[in-house]
PDB file of N, CA and C in Angstrom:
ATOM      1  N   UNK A   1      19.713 -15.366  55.659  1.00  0.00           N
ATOM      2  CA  UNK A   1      19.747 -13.925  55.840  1.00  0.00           C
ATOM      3  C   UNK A   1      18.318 -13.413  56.011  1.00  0.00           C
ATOM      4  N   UNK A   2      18.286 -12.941  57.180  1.00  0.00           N
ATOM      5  CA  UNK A   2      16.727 -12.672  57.696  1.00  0.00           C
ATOM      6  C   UNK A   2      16.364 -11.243  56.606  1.00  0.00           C
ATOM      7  N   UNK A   3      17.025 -10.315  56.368  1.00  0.00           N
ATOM      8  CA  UNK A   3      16.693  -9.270  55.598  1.00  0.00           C
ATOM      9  C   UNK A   3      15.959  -9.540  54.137  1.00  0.00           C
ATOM     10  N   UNK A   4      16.758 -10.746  53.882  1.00  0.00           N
ATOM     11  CA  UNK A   4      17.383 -10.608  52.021  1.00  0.00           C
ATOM     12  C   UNK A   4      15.519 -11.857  51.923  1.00  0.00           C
ATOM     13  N   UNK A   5      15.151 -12.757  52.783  1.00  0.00           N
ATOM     14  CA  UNK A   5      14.068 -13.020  53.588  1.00  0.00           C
ATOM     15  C   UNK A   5      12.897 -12.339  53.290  1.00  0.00           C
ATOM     16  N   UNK A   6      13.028 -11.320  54.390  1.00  0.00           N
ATOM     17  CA  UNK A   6      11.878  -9.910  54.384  1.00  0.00           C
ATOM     18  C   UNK A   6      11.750  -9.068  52.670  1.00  0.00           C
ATOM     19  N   UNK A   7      12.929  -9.220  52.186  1.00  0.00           N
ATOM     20  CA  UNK A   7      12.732  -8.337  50.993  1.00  0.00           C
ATOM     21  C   UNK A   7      12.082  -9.093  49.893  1.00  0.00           C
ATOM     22  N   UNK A   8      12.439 -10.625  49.780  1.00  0.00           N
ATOM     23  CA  UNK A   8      11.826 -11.839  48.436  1.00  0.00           C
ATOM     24  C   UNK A   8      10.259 -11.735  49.158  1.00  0.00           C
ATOM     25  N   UNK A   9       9.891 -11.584  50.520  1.00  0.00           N
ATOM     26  CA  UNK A   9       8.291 -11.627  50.840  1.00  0.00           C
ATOM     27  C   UNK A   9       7.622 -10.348  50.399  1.00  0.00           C
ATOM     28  N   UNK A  10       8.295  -9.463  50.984  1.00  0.00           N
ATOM     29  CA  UNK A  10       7.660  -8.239  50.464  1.00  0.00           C
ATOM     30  C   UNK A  10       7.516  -8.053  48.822  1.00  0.00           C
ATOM     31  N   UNK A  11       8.087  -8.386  47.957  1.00  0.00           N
ATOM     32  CA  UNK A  11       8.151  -8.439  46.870  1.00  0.00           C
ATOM     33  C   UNK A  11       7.223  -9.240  46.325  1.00  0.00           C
ATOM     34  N   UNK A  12       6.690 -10.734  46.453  1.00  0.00           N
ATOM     35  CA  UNK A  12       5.966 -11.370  46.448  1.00  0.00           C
ATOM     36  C   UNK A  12       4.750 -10.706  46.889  1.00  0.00           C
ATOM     37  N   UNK A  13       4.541 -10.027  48.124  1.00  0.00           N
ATOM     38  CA  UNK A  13       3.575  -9.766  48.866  1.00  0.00           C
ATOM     39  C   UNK A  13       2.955  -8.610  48.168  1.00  0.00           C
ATOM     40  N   UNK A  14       4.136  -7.773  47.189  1.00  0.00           N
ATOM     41  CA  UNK A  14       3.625  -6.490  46.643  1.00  0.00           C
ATOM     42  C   UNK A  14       3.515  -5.888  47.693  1.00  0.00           C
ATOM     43  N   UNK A  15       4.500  -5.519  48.647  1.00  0.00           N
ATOM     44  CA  UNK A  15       4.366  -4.869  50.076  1.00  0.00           C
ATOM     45  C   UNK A  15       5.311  -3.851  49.869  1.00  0.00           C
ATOM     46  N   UNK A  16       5.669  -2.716  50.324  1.00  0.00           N
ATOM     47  CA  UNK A  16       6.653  -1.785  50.604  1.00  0.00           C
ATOM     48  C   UNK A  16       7.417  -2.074  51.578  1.00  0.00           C
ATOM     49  N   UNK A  17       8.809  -2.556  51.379  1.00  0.00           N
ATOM     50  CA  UNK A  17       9.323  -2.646  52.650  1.00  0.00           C
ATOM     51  C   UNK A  17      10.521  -1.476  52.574  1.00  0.00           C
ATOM     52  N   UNK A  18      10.842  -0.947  53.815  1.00  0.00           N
ATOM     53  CA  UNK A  18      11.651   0.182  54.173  1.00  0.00           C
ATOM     54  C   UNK A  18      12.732  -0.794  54.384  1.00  0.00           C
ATOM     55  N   UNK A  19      13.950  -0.330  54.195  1.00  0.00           N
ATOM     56  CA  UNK A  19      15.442  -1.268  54.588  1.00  0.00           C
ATOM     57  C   UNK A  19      15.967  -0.008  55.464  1.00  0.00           C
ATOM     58  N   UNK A  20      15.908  -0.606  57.231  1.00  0.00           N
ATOM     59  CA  UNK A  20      16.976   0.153  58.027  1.00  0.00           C
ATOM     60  C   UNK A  20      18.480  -0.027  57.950  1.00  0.00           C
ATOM     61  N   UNK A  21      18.789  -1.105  56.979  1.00  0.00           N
ATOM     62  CA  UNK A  21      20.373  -1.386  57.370  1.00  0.00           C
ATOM     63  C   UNK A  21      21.131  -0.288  56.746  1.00  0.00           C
ATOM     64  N   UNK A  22      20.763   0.246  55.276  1.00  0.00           N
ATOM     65  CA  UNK A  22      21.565   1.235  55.008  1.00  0.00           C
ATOM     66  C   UNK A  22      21.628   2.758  55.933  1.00  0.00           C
ATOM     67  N   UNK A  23      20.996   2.561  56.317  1.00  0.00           N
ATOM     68  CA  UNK A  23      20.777   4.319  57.198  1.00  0.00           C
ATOM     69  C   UNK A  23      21.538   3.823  58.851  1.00  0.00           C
ATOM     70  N   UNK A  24      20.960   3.049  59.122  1.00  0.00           N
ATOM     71  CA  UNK A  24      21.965   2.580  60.642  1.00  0.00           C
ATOM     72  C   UNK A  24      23.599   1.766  60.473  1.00  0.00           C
ATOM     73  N   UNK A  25      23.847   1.324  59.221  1.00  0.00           N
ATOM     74  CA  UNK A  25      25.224   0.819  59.091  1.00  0.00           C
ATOM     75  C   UNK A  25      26.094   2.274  58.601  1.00  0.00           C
ATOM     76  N   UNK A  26      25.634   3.290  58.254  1.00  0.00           N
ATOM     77  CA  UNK A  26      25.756   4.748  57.920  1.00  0.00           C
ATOM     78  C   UNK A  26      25.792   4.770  58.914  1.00  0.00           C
ATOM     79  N   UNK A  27      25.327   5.230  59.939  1.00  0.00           N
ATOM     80  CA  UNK A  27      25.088   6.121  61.460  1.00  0.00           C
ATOM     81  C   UNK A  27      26.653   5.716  62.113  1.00  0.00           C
ATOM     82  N   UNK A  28      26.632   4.411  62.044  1.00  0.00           N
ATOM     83  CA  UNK A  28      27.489   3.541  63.181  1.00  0.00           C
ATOM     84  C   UNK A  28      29.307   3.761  62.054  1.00  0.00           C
ATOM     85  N   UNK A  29      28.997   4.035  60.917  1.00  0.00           N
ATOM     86  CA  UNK A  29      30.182   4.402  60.833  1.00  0.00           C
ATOM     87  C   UNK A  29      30.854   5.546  60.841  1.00  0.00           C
ATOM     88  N   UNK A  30      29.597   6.822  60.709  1.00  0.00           N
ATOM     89  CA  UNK A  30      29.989   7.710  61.894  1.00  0.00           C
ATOM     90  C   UNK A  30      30.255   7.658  63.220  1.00  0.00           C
ATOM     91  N   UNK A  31      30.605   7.114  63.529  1.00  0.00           N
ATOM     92  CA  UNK A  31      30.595   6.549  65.324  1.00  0.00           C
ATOM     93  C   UNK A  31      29.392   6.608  66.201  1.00  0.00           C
ATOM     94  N   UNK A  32      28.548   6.833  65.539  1.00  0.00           N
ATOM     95  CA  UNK A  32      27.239   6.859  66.518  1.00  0.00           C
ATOM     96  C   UNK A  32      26.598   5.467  67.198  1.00  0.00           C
ATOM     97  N   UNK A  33      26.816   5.769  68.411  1.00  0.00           N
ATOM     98  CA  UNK A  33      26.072   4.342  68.942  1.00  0.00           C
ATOM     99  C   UNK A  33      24.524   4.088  69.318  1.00  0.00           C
ATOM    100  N   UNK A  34      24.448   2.879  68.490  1.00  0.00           N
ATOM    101  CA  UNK A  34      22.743   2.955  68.304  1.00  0.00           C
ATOM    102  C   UNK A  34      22.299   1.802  68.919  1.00  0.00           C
ATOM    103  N   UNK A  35      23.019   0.784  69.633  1.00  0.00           N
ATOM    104  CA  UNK A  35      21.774  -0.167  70.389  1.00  0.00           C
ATOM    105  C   UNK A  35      22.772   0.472  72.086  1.00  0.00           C
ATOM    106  N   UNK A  36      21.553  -0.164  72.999  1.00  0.00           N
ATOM    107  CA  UNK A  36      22.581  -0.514  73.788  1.00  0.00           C
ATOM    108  C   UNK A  36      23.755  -1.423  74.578  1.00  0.00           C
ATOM    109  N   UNK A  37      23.959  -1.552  74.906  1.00  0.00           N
ATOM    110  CA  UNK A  37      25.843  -1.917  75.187  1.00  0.00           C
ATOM    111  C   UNK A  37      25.692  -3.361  75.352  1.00  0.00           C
ATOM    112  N   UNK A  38      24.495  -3.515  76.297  1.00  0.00           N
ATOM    113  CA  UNK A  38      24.294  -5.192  76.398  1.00  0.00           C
ATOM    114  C   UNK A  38      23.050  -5.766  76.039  1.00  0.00           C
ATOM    115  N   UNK A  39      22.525  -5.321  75.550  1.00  0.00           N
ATOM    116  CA  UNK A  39      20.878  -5.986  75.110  1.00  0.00           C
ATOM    117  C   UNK A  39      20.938  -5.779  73.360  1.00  0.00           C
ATOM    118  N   UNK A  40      20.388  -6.316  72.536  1.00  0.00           N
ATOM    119  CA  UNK A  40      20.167  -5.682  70.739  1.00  0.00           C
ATOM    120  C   UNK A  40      19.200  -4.731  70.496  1.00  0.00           C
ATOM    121  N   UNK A  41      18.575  -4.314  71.559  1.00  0.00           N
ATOM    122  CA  UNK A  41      17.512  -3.166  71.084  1.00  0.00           C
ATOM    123  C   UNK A  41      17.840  -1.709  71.251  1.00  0.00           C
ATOM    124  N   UNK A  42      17.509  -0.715  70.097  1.00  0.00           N
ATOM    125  CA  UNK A  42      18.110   0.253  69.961  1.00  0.00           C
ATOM    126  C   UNK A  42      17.955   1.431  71.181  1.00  0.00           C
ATOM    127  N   UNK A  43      18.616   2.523  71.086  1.00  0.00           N
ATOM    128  CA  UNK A  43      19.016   3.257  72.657  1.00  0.00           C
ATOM    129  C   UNK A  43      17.911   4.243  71.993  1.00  0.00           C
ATOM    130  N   UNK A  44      18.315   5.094  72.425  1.00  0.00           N
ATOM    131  CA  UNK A  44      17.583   6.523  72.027  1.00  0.00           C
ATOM    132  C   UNK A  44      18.110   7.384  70.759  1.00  0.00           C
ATOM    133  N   UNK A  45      19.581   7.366  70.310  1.00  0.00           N
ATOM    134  CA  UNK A  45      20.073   7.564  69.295  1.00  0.00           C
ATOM    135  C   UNK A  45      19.612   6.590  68.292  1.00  0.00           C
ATOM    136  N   UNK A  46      19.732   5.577  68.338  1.00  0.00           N
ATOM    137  CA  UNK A  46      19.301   4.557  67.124  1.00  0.00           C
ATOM    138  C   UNK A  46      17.429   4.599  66.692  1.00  0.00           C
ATOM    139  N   UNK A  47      16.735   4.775  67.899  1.00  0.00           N
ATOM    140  CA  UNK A  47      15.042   4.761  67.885  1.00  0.00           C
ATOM    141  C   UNK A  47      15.088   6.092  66.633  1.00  0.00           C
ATOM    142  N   UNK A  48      16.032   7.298  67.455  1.00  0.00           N
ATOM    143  CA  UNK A  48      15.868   8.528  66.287  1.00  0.00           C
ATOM    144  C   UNK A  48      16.148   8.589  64.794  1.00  0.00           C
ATOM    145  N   UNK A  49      17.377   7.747  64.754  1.00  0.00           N
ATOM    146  CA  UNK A  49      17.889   7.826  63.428  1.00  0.00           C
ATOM    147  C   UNK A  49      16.764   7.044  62.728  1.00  0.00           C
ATOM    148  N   UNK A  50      16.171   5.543  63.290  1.00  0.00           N
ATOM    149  CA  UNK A  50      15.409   4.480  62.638  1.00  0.00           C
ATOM    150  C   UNK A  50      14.249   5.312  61.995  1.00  0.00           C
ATOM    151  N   UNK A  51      13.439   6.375  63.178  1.00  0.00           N
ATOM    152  CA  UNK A  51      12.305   7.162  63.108  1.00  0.00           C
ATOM    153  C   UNK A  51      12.627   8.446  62.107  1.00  0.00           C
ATOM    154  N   UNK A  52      13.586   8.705  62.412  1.00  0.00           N
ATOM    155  CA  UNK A  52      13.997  10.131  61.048  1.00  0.00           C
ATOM    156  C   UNK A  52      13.744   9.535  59.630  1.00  0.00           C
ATOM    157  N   UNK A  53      14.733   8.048  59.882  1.00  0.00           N
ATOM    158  CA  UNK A  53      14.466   7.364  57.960  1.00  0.00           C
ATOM    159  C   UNK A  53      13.605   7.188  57.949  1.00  0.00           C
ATOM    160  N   UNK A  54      12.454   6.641  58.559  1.00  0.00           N
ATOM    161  CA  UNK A  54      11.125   6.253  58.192  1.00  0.00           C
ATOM    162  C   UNK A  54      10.107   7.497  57.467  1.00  0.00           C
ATOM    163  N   UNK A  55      10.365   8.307  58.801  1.00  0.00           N
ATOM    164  CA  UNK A  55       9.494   9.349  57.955  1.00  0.00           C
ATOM    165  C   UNK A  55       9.511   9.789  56.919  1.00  0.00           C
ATOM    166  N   UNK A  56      11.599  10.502  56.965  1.00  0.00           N
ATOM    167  CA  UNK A  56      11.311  11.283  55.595  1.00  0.00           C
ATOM    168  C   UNK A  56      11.106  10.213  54.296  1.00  0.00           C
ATOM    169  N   UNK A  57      11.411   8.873  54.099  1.00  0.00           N
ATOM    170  CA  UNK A  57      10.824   7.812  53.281  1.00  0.00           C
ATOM    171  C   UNK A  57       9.623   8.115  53.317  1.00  0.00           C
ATOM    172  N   UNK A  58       8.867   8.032  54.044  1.00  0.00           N
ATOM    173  CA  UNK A  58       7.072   7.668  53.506  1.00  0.00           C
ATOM    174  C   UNK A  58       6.841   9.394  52.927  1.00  0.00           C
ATOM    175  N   UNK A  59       7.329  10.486  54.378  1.00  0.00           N
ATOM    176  CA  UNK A  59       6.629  11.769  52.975  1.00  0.00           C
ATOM    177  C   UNK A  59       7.504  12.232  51.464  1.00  0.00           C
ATOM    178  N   UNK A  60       8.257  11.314  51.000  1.00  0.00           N
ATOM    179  CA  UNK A  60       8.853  11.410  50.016  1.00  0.00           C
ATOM    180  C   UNK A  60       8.141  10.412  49.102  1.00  0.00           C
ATOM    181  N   UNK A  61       7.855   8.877  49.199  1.00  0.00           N
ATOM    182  CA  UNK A  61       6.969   7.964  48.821  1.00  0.00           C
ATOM    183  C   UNK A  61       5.909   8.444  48.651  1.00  0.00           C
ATOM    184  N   UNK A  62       5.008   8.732  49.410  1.00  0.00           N
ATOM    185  CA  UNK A  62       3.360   9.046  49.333  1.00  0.00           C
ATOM    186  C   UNK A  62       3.003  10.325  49.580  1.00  0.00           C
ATOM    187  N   UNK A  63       4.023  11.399  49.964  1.00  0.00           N
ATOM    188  CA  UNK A  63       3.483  13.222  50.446  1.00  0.00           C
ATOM    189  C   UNK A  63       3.846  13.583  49.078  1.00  0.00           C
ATOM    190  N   UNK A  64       3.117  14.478  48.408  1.00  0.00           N
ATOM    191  CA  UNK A  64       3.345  15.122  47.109  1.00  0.00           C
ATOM    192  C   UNK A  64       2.958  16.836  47.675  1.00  0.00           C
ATOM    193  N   UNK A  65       3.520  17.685  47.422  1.00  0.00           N
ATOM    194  CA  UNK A  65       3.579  19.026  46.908  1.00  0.00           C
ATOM    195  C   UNK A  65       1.791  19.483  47.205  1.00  0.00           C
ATOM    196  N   UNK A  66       1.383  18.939  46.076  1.00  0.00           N
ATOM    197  CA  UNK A  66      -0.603  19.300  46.469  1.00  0.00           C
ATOM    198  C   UNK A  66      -0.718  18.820  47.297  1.00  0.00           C
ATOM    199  N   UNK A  67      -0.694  17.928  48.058  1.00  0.00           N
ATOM    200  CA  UNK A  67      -1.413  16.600  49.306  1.00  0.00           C
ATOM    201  C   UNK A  67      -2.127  17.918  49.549  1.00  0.00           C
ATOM    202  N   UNK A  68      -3.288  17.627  50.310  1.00  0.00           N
ATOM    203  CA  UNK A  68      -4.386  18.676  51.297  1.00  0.00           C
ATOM    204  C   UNK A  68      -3.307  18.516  52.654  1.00  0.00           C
ATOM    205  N   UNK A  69      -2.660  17.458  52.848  1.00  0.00           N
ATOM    206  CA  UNK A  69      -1.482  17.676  54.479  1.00  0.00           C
ATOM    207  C   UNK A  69      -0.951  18.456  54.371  1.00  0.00           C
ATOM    208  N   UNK A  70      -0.459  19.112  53.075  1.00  0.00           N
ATOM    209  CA  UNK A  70       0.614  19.944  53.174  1.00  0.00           C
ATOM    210  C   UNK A  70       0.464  21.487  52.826  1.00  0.00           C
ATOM    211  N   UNK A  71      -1.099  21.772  52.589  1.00  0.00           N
ATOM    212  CA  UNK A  71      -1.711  22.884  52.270  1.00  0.00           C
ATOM    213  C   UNK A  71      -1.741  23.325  53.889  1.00  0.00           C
TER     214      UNK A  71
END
């Protein structure tokens, strides 16, 4: 399992790793289609959803209330 993989390294590594599977196995059971039809790389719906979780993860992780970013 390539994920379960990425998560024992990152852990080891003391790395932050983000997990897309819960937010895109969510999407797709709303019916949203996120790669396209014949290739595995994501369409334009899936790039958004991937890019929405990322963000609001990191300014929830590392953006605090004071930050000077958010003044």
């Amino acid at each position: 399992n390539t994920e379960e993989a990425m998560n024992q390294m990152a852990q080891e590594l003391d790395v932050d790793l983000i997990s897309l599977t819960p937010v895109l196995e969510e999407a797709a059971s709303r019916g949203k289609l996120l790669y396209y039809p014949l290739d595995p790389h994501w369409n334009a719906e899936g790039t958004e959803v991937a890019a929405s979780y990322v963000a609001e993860t990191l300014k929830s992780r590392y953006l605090s209330a004071s930050s000077p970013a958010n003044q």
